[in-house]
Every structure is written in C-alpha cells, then in structure tokens.
PDB file of N, CA and C in Angstrom:
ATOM      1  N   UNK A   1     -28.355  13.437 -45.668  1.00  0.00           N
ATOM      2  CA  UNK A   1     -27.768  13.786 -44.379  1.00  0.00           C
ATOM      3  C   UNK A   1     -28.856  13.706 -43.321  1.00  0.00           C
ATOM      4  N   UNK A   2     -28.591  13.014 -42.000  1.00  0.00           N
ATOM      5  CA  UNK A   2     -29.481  12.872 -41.562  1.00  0.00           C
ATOM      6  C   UNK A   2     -29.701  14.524 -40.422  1.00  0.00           C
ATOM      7  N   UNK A   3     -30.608  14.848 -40.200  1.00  0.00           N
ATOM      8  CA  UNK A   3     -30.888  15.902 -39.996  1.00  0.00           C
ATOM      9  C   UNK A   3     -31.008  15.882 -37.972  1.00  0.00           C
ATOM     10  N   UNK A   4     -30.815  16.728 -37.195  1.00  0.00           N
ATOM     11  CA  UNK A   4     -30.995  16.704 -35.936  1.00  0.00           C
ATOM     12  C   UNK A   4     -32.120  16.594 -35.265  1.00  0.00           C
ATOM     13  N   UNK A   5     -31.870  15.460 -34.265  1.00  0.00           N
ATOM     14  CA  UNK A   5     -33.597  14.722 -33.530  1.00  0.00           C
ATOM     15  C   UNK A   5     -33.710  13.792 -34.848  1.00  0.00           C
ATOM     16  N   UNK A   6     -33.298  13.262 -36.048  1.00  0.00           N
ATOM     17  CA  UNK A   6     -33.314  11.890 -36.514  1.00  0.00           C
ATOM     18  C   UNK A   6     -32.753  10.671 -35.768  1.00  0.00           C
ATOM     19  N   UNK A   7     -32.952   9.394 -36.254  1.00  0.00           N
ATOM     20  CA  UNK A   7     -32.581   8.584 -35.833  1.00  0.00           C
ATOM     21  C   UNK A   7     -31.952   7.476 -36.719  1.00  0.00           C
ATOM     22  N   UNK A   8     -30.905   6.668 -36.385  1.00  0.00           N
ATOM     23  CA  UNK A   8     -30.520   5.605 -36.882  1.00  0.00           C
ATOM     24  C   UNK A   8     -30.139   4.305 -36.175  1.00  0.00           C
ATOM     25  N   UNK A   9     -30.675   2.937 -36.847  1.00  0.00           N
ATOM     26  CA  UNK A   9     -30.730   1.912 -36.385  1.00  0.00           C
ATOM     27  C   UNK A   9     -29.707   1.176 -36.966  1.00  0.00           C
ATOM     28  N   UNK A  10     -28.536   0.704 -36.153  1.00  0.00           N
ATOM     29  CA  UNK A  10     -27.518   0.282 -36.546  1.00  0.00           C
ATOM     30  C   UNK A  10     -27.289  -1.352 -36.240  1.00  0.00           C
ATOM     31  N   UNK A  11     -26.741  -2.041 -36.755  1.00  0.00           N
ATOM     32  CA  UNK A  11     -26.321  -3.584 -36.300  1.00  0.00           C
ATOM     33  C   UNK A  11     -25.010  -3.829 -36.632  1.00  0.00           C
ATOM     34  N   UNK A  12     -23.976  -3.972 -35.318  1.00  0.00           N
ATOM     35  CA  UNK A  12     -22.392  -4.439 -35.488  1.00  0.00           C
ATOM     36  C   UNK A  12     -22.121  -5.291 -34.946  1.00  0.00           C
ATOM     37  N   UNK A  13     -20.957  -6.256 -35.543  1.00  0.00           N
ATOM     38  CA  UNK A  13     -20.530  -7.267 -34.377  1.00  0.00           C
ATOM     39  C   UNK A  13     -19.283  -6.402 -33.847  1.00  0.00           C
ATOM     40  N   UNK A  14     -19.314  -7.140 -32.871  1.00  0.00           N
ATOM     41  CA  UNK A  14     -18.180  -6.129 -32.124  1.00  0.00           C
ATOM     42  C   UNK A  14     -17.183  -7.267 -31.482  1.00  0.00           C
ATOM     43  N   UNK A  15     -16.369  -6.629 -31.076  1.00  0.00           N
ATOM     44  CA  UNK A  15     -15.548  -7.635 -29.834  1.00  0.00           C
ATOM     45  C   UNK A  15     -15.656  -7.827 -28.782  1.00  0.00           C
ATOM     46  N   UNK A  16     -15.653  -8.365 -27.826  1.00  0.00           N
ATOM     47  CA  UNK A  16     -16.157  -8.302 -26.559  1.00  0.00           C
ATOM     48  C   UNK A  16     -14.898  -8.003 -25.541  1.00  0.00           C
ATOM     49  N   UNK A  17     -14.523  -7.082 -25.186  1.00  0.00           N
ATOM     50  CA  UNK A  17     -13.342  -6.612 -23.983  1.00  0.00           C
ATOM     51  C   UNK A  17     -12.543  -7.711 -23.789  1.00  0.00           C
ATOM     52  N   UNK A  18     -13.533  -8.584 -22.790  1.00  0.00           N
ATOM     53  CA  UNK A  18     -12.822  -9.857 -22.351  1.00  0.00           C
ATOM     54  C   UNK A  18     -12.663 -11.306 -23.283  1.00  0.00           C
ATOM     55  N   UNK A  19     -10.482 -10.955 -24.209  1.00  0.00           N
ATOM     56  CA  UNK A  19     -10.568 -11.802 -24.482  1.00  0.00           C
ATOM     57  C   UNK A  19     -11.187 -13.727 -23.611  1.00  0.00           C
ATOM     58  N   UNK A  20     -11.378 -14.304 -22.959  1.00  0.00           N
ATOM     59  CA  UNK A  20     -12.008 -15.305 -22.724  1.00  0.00           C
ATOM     60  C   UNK A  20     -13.448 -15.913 -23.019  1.00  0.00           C
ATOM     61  N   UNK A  21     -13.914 -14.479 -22.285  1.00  0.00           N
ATOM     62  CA  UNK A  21     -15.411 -14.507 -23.512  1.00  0.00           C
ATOM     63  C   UNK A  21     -15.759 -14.294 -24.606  1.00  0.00           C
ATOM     64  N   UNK A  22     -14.947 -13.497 -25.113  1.00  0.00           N
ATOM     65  CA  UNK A  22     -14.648 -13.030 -26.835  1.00  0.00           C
ATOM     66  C   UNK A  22     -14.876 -15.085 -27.205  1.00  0.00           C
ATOM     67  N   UNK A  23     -13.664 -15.339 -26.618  1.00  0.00           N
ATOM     68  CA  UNK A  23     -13.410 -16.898 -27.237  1.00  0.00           C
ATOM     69  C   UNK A  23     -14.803 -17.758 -27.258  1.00  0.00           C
ATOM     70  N   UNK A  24     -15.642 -17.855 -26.111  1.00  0.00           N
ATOM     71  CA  UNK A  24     -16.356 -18.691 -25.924  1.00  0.00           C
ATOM     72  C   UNK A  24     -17.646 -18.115 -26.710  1.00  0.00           C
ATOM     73  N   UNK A  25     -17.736 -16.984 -26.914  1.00  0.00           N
ATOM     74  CA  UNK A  25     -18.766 -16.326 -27.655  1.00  0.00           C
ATOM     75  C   UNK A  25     -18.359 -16.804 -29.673  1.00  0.00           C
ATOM     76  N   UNK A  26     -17.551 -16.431 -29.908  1.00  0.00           N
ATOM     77  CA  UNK A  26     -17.016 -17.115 -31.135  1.00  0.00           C
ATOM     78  C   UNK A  26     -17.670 -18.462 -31.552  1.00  0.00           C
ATOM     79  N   UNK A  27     -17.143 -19.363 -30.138  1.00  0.00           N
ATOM     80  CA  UNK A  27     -17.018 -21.102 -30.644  1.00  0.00           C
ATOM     81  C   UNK A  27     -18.051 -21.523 -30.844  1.00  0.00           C
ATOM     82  N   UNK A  28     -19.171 -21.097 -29.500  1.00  0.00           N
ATOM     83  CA  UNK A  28     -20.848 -20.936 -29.528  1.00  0.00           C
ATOM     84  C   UNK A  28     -21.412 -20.377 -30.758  1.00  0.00           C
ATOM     85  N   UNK A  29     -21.101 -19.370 -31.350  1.00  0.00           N
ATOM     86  CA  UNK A  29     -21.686 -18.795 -33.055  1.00  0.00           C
ATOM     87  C   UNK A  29     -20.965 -19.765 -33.769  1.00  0.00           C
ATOM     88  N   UNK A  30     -19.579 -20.471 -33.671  1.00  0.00           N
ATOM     89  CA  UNK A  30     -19.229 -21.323 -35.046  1.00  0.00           C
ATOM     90  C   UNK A  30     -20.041 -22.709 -34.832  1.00  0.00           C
ATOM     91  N   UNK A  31     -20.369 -22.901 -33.436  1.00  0.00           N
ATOM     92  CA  UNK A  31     -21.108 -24.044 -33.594  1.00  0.00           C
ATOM     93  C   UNK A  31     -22.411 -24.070 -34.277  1.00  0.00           C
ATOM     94  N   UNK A  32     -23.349 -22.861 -33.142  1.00  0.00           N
ATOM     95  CA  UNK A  32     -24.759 -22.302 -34.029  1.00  0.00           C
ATOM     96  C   UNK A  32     -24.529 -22.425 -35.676  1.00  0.00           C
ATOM     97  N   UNK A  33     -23.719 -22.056 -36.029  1.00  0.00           N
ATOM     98  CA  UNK A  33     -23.136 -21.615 -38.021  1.00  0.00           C
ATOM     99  C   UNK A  33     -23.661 -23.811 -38.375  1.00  0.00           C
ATOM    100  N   UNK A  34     -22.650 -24.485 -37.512  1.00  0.00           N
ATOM    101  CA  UNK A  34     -22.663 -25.494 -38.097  1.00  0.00           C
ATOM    102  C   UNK A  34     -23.744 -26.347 -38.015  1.00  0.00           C
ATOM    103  N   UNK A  35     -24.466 -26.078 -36.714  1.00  0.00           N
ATOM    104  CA  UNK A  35     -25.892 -26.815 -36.891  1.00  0.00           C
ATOM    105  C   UNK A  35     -26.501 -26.395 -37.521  1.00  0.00           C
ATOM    106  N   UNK A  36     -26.992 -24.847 -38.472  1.00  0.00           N
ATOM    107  CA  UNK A  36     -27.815 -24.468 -39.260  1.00  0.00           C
ATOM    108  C   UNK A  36     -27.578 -24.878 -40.692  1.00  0.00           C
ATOM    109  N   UNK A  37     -26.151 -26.411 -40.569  1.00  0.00           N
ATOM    110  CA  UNK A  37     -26.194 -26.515 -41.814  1.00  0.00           C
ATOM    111  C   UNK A  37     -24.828 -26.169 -42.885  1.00  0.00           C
ATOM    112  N   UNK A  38     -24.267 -25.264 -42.435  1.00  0.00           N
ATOM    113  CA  UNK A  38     -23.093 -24.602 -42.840  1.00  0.00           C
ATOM    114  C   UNK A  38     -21.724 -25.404 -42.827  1.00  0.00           C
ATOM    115  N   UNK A  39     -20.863 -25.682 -43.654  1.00  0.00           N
ATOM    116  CA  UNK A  39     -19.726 -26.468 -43.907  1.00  0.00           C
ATOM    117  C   UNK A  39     -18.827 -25.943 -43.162  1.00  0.00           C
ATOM    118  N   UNK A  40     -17.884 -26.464 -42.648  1.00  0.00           N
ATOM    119  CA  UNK A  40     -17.057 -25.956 -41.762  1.00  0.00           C
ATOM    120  C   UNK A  40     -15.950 -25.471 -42.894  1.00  0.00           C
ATOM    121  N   UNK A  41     -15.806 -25.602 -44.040  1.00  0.00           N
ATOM    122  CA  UNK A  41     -15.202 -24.579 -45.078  1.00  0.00           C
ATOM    123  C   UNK A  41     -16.084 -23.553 -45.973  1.00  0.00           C
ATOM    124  N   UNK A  42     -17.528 -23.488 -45.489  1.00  0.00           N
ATOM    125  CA  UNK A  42     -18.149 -22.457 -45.588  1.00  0.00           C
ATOM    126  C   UNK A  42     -17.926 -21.183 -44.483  1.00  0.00           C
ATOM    127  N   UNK A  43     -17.834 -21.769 -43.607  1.00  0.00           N
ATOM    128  CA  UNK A  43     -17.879 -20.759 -42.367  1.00  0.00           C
ATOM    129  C   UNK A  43     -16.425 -20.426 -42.296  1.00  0.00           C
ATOM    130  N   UNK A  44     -14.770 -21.064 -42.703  1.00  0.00           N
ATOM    131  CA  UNK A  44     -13.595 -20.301 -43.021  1.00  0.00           C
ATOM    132  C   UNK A  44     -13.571 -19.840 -43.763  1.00  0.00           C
ATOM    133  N   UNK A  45     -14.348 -19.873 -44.893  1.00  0.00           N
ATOM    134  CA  UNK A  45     -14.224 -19.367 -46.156  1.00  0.00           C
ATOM    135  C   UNK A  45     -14.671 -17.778 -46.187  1.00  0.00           C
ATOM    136  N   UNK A  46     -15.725 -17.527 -45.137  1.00  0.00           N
ATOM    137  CA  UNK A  46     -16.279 -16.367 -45.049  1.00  0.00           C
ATOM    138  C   UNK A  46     -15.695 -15.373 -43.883  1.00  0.00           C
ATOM    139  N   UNK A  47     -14.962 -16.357 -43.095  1.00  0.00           N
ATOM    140  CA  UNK A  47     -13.832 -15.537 -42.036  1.00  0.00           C
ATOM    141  C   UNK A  47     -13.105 -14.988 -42.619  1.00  0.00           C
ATOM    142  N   UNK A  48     -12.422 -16.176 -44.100  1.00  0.00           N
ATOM    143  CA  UNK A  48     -10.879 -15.662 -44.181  1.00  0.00           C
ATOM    144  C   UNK A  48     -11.378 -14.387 -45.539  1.00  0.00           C
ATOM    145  N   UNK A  49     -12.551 -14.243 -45.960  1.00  0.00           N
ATOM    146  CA  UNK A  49     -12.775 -13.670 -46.801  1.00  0.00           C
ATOM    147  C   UNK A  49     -13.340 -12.200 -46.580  1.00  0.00           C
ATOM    148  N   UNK A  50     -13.550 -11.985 -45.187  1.00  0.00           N
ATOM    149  CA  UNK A  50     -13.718 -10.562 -44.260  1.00  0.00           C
ATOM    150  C   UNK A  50     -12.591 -10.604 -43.619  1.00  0.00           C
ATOM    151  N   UNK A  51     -11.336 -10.982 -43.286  1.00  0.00           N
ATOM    152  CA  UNK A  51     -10.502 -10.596 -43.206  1.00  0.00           C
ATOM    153  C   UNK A  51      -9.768  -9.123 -43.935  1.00  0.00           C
ATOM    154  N   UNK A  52      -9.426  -8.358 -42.821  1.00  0.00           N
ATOM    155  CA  UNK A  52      -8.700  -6.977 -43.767  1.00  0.00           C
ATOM    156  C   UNK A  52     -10.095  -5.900 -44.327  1.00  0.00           C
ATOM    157  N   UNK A  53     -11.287  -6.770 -44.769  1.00  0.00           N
ATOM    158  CA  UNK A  53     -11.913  -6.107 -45.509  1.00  0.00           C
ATOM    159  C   UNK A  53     -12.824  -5.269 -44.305  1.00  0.00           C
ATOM    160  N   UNK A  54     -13.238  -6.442 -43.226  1.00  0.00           N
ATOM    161  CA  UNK A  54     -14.499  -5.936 -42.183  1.00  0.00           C
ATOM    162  C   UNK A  54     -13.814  -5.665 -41.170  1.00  0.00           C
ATOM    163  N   UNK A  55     -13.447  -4.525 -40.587  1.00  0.00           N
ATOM    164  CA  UNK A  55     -12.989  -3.860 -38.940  1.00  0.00           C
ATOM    165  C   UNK A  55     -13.828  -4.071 -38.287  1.00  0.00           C
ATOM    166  N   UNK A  56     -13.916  -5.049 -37.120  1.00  0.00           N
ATOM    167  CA  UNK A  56     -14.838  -5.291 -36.161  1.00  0.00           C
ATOM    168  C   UNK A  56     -13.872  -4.243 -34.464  1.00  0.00           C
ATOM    169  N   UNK A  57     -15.316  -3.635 -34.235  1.00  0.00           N
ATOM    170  CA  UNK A  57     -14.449  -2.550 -33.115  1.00  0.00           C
ATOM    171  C   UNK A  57     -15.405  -2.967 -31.617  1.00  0.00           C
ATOM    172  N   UNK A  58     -14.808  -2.748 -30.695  1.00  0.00           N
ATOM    173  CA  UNK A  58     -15.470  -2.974 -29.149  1.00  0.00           C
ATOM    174  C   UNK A  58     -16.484  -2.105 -29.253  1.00  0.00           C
ATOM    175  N   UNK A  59     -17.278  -1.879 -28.506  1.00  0.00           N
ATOM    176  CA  UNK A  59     -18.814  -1.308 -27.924  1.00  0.00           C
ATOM    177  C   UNK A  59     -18.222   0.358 -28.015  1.00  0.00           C
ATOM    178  N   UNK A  60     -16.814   0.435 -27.093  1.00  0.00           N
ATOM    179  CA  UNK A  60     -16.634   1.310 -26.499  1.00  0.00           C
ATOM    180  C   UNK A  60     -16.317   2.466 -27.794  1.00  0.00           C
ATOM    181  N   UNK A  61     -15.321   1.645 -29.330  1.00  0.00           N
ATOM    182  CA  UNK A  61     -14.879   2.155 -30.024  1.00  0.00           C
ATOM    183  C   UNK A  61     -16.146   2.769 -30.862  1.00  0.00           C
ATOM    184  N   UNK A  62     -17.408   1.693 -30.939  1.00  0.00           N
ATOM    185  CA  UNK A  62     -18.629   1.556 -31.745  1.00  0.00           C
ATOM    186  C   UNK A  62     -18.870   3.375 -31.281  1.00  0.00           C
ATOM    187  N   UNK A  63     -19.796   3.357 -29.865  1.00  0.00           N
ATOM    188  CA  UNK A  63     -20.418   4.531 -29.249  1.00  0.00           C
ATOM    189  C   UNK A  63     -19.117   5.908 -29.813  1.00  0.00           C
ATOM    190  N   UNK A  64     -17.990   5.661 -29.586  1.00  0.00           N
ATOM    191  CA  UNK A  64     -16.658   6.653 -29.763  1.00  0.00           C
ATOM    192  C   UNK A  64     -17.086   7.510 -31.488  1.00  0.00           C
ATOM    193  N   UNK A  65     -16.972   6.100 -32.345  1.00  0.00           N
ATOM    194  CA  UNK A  65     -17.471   6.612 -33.752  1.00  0.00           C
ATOM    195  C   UNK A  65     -18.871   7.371 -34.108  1.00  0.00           C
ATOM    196  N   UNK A  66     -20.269   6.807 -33.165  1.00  0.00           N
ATOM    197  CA  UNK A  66     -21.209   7.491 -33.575  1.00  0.00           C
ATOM    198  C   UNK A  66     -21.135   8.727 -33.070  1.00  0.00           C
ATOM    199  N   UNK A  67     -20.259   8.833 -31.881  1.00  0.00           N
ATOM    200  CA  UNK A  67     -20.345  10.413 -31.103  1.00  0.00           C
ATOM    201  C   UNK A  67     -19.664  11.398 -32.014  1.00  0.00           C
ATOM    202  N   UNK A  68     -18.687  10.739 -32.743  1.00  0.00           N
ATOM    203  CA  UNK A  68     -17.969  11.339 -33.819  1.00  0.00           C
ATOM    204  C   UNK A  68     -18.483  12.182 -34.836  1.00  0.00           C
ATOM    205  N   UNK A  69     -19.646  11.069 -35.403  1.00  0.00           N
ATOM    206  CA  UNK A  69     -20.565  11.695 -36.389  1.00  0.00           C
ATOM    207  C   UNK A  69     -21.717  12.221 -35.822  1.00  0.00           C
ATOM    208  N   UNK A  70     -21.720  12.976 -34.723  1.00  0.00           N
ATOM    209  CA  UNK A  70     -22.830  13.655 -33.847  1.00  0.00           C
ATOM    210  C   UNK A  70     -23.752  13.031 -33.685  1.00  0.00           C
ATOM    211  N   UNK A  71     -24.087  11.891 -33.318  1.00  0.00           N
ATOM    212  CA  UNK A  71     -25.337  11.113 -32.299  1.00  0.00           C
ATOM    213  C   UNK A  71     -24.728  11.746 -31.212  1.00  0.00           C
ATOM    214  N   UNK A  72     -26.143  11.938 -30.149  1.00  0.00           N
ATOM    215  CA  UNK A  72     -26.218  12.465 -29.275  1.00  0.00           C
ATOM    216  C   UNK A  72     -26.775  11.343 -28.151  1.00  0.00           C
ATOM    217  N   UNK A  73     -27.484  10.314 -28.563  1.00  0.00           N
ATOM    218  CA  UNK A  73     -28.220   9.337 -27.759  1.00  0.00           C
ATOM    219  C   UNK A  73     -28.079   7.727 -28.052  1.00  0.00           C
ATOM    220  N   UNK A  74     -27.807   7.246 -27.331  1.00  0.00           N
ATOM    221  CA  UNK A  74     -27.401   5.770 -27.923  1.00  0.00           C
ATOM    222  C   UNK A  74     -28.343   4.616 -26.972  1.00  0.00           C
ATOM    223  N   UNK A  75     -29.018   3.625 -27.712  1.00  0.00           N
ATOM    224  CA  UNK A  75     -29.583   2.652 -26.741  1.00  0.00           C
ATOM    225  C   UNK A  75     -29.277   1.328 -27.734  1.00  0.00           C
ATOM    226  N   UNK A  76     -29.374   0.508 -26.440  1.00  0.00           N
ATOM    227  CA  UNK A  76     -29.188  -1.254 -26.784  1.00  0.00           C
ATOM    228  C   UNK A  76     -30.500  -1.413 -27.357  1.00  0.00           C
ATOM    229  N   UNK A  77     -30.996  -2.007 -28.598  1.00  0.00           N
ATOM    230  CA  UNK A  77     -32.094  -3.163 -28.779  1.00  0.00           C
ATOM    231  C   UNK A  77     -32.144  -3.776 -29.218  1.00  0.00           C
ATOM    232  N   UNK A  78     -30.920  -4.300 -29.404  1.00  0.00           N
ATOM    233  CA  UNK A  78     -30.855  -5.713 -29.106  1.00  0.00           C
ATOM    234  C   UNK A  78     -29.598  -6.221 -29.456  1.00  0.00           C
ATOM    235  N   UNK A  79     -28.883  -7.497 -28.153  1.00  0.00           N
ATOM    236  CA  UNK A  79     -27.692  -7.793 -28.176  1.00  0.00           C
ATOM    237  C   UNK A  79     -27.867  -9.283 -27.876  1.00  0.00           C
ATOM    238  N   UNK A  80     -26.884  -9.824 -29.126  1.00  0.00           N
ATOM    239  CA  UNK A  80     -27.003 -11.609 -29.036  1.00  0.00           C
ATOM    240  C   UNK A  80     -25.602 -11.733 -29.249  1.00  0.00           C
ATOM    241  N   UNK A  81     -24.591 -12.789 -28.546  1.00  0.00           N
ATOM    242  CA  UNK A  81     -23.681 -12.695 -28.709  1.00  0.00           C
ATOM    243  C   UNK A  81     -22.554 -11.769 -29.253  1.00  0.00           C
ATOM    244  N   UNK A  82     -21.472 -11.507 -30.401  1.00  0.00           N
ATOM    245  CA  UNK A  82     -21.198 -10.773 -31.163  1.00  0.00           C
ATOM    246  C   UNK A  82     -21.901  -9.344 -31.469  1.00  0.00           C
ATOM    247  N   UNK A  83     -23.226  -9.974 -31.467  1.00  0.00           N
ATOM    248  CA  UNK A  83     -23.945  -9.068 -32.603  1.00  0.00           C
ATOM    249  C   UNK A  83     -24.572  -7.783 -31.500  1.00  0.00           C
ATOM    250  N   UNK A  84     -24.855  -6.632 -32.169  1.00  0.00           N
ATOM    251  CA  UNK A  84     -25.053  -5.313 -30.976  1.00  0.00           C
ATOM    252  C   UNK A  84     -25.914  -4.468 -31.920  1.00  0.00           C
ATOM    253  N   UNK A  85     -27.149  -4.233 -31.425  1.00  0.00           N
ATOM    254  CA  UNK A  85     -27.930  -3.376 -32.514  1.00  0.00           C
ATOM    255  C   UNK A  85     -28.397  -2.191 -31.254  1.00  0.00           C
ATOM    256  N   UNK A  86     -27.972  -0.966 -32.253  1.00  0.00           N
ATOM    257  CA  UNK A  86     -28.204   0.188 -31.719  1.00  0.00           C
ATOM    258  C   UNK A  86     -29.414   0.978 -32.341  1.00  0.00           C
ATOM    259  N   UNK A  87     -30.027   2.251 -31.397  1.00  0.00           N
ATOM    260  CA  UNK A  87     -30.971   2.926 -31.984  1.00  0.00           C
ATOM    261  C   UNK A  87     -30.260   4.202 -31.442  1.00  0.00           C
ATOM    262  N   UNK A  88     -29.691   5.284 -32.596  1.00  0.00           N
ATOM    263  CA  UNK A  88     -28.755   6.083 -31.968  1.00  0.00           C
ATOM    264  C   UNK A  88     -29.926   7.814 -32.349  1.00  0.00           C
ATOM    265  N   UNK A  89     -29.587   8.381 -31.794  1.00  0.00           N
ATOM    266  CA  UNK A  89     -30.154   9.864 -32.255  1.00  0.00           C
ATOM    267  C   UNK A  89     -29.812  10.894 -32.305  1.00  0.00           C
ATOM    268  N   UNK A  90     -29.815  11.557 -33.636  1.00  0.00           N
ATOM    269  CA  UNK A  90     -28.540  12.730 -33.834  1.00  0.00           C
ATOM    270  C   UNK A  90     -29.259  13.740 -33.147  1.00  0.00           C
TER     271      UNK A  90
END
C-alpha cells in the first residue's frame, strides 16, 4: 500500500476529447506502427485483441480515478500522442 507523500509513475493511453483529433492522432500512431516495420495484420491483430479487454479513459476520467484512490497531486511528464505519463502523489 502505498503510504502518504509517496509517489506513483503512471503511463495511459487515453482518448483525446476531440473526436477529430482522436482520429488524426490514431492514423499518425498506425502509420508510425507501420514504418517501424509492423504488418498491417500485426497492428489489427493487437487492436482487435485489446478490444473489451483494455478500457482506454479521457485525461479527465484518468485524474477522476487517481483522485479516487487518494492521489492528491498530479503532473504531466510526459505526453506523445495517445500516450500520457503521470507522476501522481498520494
């Protein structure tokens, strides 16, 4: 259990509010996926296979859940497309 004044370093993809950019943020990572090499039935294969299993939640829902489990402090370090890494502190 993490104890009060600890800290935890988290990494989620999230959704982005605005479906339009949601979209263009997607196509940009499936492209990145395919120049590093990746089969374009590698990269469905691993969509359709986190399907149901991985809940991807907005920023807003992300911060909602850690406040839940008593973090008290939340910072960005570091955000690349999708991806959102937090340094939170109970």
């Amino acid at each position: 259990k993490l104890q009060p004044g600890g800290a935890l370093i988290i990494f989620e993809k999230e959704i982005i509010n605005d479906s339009k950019i949601n979209e263009i943020v997607e196509s940009c990572y499936l492209k990145f996926k395919l120049k590093q090499g990746f089969s374009i039935d590698e990269v469905l294969s691993k969509k359709f296979s986190l399907e149901g299993v991985m809940n991807t939640n907005t920023e807003n829902q992300n911060i909602r859940l850690l406040m839940n489990a008593g973090f008290t402090q939340f910072e960005t370090i570091m955000k690349y497309g999708e991806f959102h890494g937090y340094l939170c502190i109970k």
